[in-house]
C-alpha atoms as a PDB file:
ATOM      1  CA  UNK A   1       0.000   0.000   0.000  1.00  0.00           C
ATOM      2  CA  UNK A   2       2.463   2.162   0.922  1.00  0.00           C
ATOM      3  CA  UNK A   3       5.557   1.325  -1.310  1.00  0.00           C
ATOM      4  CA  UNK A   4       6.484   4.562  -1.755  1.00  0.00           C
ATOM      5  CA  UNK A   5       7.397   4.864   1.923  1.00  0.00           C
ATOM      6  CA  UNK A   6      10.158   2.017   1.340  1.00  0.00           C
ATOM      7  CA  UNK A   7      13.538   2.688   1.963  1.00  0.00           C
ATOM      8  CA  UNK A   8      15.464   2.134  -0.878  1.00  0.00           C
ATOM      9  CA  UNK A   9      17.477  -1.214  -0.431  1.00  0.00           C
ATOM     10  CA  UNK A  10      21.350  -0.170   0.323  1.00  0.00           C
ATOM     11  CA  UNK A  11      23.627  -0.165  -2.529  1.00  0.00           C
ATOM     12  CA  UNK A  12      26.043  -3.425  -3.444  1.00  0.00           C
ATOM     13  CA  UNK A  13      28.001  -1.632  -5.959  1.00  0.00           C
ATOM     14  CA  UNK A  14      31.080   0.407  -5.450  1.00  0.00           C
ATOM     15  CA  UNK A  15      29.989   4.035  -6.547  1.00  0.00           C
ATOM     16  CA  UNK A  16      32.412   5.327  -9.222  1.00  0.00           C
ATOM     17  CA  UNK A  17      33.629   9.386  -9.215  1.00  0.00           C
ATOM     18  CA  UNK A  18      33.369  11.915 -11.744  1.00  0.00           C
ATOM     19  CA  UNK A  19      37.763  11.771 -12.655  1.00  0.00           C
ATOM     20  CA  UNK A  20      37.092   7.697 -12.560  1.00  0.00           C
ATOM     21  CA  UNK A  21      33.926   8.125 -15.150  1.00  0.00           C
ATOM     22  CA  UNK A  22      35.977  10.663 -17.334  1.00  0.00           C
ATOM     23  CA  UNK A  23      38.848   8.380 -17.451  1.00  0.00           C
ATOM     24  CA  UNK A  24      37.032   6.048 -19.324  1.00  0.00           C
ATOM     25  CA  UNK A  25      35.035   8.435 -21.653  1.00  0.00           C
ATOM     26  CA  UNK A  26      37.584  10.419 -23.090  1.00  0.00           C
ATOM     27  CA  UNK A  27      41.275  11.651 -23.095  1.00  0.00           C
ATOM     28  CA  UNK A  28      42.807  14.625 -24.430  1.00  0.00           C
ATOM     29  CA  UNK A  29      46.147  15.262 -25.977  1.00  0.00           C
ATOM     30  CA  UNK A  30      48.004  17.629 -27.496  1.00  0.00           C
ATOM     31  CA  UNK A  31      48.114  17.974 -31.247  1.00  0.00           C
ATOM     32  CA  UNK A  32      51.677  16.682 -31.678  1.00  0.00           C
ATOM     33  CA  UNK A  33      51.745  13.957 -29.069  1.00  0.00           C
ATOM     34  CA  UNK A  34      51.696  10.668 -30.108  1.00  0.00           C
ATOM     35  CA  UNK A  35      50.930   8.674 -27.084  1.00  0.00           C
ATOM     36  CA  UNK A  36      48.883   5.869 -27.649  1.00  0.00           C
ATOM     37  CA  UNK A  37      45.529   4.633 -25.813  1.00  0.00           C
ATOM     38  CA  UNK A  38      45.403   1.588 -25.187  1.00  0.00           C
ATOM     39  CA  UNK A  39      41.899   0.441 -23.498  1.00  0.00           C
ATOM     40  CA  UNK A  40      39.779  -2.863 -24.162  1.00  0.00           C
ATOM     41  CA  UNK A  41      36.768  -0.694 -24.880  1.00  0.00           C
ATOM     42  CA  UNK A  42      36.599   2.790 -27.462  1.00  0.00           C
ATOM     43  CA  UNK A  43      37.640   5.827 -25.530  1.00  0.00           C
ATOM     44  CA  UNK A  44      37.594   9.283 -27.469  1.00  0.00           C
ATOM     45  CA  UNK A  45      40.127  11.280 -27.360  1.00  0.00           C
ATOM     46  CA  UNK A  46      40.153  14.988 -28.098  1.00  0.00           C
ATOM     47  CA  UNK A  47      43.225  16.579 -29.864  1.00  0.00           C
ATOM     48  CA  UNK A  48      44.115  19.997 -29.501  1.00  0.00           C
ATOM     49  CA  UNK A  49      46.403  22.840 -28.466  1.00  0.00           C
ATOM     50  CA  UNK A  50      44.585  23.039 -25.039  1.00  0.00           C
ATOM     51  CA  UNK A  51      41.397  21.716 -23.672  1.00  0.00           C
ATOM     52  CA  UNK A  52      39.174  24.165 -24.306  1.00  0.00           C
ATOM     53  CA  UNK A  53      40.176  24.164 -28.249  1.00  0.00           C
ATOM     54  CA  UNK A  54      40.009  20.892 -29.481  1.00  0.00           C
ATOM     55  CA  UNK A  55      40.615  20.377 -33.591  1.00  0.00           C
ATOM     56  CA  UNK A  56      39.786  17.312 -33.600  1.00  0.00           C
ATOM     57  CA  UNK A  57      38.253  13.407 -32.214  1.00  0.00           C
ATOM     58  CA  UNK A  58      39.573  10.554 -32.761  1.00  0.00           C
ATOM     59  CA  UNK A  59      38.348   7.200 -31.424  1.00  0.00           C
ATOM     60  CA  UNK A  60      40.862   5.054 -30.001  1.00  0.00           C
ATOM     61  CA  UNK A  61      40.047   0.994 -29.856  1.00  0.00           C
ATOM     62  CA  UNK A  62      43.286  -0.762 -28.194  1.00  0.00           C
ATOM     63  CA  UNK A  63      45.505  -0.511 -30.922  1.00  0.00           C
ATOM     64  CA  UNK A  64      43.164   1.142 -33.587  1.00  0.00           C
ATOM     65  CA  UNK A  65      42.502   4.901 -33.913  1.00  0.00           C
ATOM     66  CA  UNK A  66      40.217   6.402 -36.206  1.00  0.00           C
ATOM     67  CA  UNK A  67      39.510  10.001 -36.548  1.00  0.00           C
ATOM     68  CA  UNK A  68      35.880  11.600 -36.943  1.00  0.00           C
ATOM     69  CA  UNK A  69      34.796  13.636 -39.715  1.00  0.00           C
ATOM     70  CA  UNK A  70      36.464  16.925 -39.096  1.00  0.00           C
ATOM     71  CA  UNK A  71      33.275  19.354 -38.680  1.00  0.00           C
ATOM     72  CA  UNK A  72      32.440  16.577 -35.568  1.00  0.00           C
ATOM     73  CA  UNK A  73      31.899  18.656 -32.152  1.00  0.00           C
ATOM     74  CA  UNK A  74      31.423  16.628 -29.119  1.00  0.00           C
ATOM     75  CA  UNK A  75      27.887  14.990 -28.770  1.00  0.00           C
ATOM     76  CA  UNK A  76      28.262  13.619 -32.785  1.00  0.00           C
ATOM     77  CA  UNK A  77      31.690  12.277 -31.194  1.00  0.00           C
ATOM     78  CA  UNK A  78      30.040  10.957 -28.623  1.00  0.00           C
ATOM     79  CA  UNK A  79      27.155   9.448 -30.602  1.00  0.00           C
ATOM     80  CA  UNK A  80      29.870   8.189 -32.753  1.00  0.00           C
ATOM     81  CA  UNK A  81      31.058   6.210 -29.604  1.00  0.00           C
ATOM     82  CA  UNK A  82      27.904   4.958 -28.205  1.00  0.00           C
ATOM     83  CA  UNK A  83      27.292   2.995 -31.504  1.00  0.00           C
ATOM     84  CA  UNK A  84      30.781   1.717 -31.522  1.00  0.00           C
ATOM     85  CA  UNK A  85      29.955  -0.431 -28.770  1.00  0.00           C
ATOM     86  CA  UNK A  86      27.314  -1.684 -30.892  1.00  0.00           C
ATOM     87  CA  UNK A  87      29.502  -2.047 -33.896  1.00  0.00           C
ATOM     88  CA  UNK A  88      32.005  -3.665 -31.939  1.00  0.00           C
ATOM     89  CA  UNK A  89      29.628  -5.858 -29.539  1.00  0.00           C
ATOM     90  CA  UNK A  90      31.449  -4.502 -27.084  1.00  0.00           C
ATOM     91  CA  UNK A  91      29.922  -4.258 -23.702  1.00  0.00           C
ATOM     92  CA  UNK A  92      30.549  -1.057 -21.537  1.00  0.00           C
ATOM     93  CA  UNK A  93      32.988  -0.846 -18.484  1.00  0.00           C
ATOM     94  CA  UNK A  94      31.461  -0.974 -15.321  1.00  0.00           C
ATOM     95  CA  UNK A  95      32.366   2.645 -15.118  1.00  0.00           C
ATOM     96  CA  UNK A  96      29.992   4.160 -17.149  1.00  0.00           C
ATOM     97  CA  UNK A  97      27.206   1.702 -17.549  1.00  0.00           C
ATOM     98  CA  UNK A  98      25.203   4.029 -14.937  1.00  0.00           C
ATOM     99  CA  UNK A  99      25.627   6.740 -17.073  1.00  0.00           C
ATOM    100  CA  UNK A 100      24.970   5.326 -20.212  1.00  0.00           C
ATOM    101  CA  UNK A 101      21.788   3.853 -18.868  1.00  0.00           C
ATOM    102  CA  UNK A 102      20.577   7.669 -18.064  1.00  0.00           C
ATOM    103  CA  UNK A 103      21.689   8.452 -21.665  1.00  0.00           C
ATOM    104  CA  UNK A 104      19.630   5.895 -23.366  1.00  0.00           C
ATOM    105  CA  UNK A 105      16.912   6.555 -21.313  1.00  0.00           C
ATOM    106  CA  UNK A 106      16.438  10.310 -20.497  1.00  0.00           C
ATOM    107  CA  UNK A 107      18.240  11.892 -24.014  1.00  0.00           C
ATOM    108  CA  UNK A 108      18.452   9.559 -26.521  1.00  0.00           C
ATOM    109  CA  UNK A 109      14.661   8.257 -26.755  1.00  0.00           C
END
C-alpha cells in the first residue's frame, strides 16, 4: 500500500567518481603527441592545443585509432562512440554503464 514509503534497499556496488567516469570516456592530448591509448573498450580522445580548443576526435580501440569527420563537435563524437559499442559488440565498463543507462533513457529516446 504504501511502497512509496520504502527505503530504498542499500547499494552493493562500489559508486564510481566523476575523474574515474571521465577516465574512461575520453582523453585529451596535445596535437603533436603521439601517445597511444590503449583500453579494451573505445575511448575518445580529443586533440588539440589546449582543452578548451580541441581540432579534432579521434576514437581510439586498443591498438586502432580512427579520426571523426572533421566538422564533428562533441555529442556527434560521442554518438559516434555509443554505436561503436554496438559495432564492436562490445559491452561497456562498469564505469559508465550508470551513465549510459541515463543516456539511453532520459536523451536519446
Amino acid at each position: 500500500m504504501f511502497e512509496y514509503l520504502k527505503t530504498p534497499p542499500p547499494r552493493s556496488k562500489r559508486a564510481f567518481t566523476e575523474l574515474e567516469m571521465m577516465n574512461e570516456l575520453m582523453v585529451f592530448r596535445m596535437e603533436n603527441d603521439i601517445q597511444f591509448v590503449s583500453q579494451p573498450h573505445p575511448i575518445l580522445v580529443a586533440v588539440g592545443s589546449n582543452k578548451k580548443c580541441v581540432s579534432k576526435y579521434q576514437l581510439h580501440l586498443e591498438y586502432m585509432t580512427m579520426d571523426l569527420p572533421t566538422n564533428s563537435n562533441f555529442l556527434s563524437a560521442l554518438a559516434l562512440w555509443l554505436e561503436s559499442f554496438y559495432v564492436f559488440n562490445i559491452s561497456f565498463p562498469p564505469t559508465l554503464r550508470e551513465f549510459w543507462q541515463f543516456l539511453m533513457i532520459h536523451v536519446l529516446e
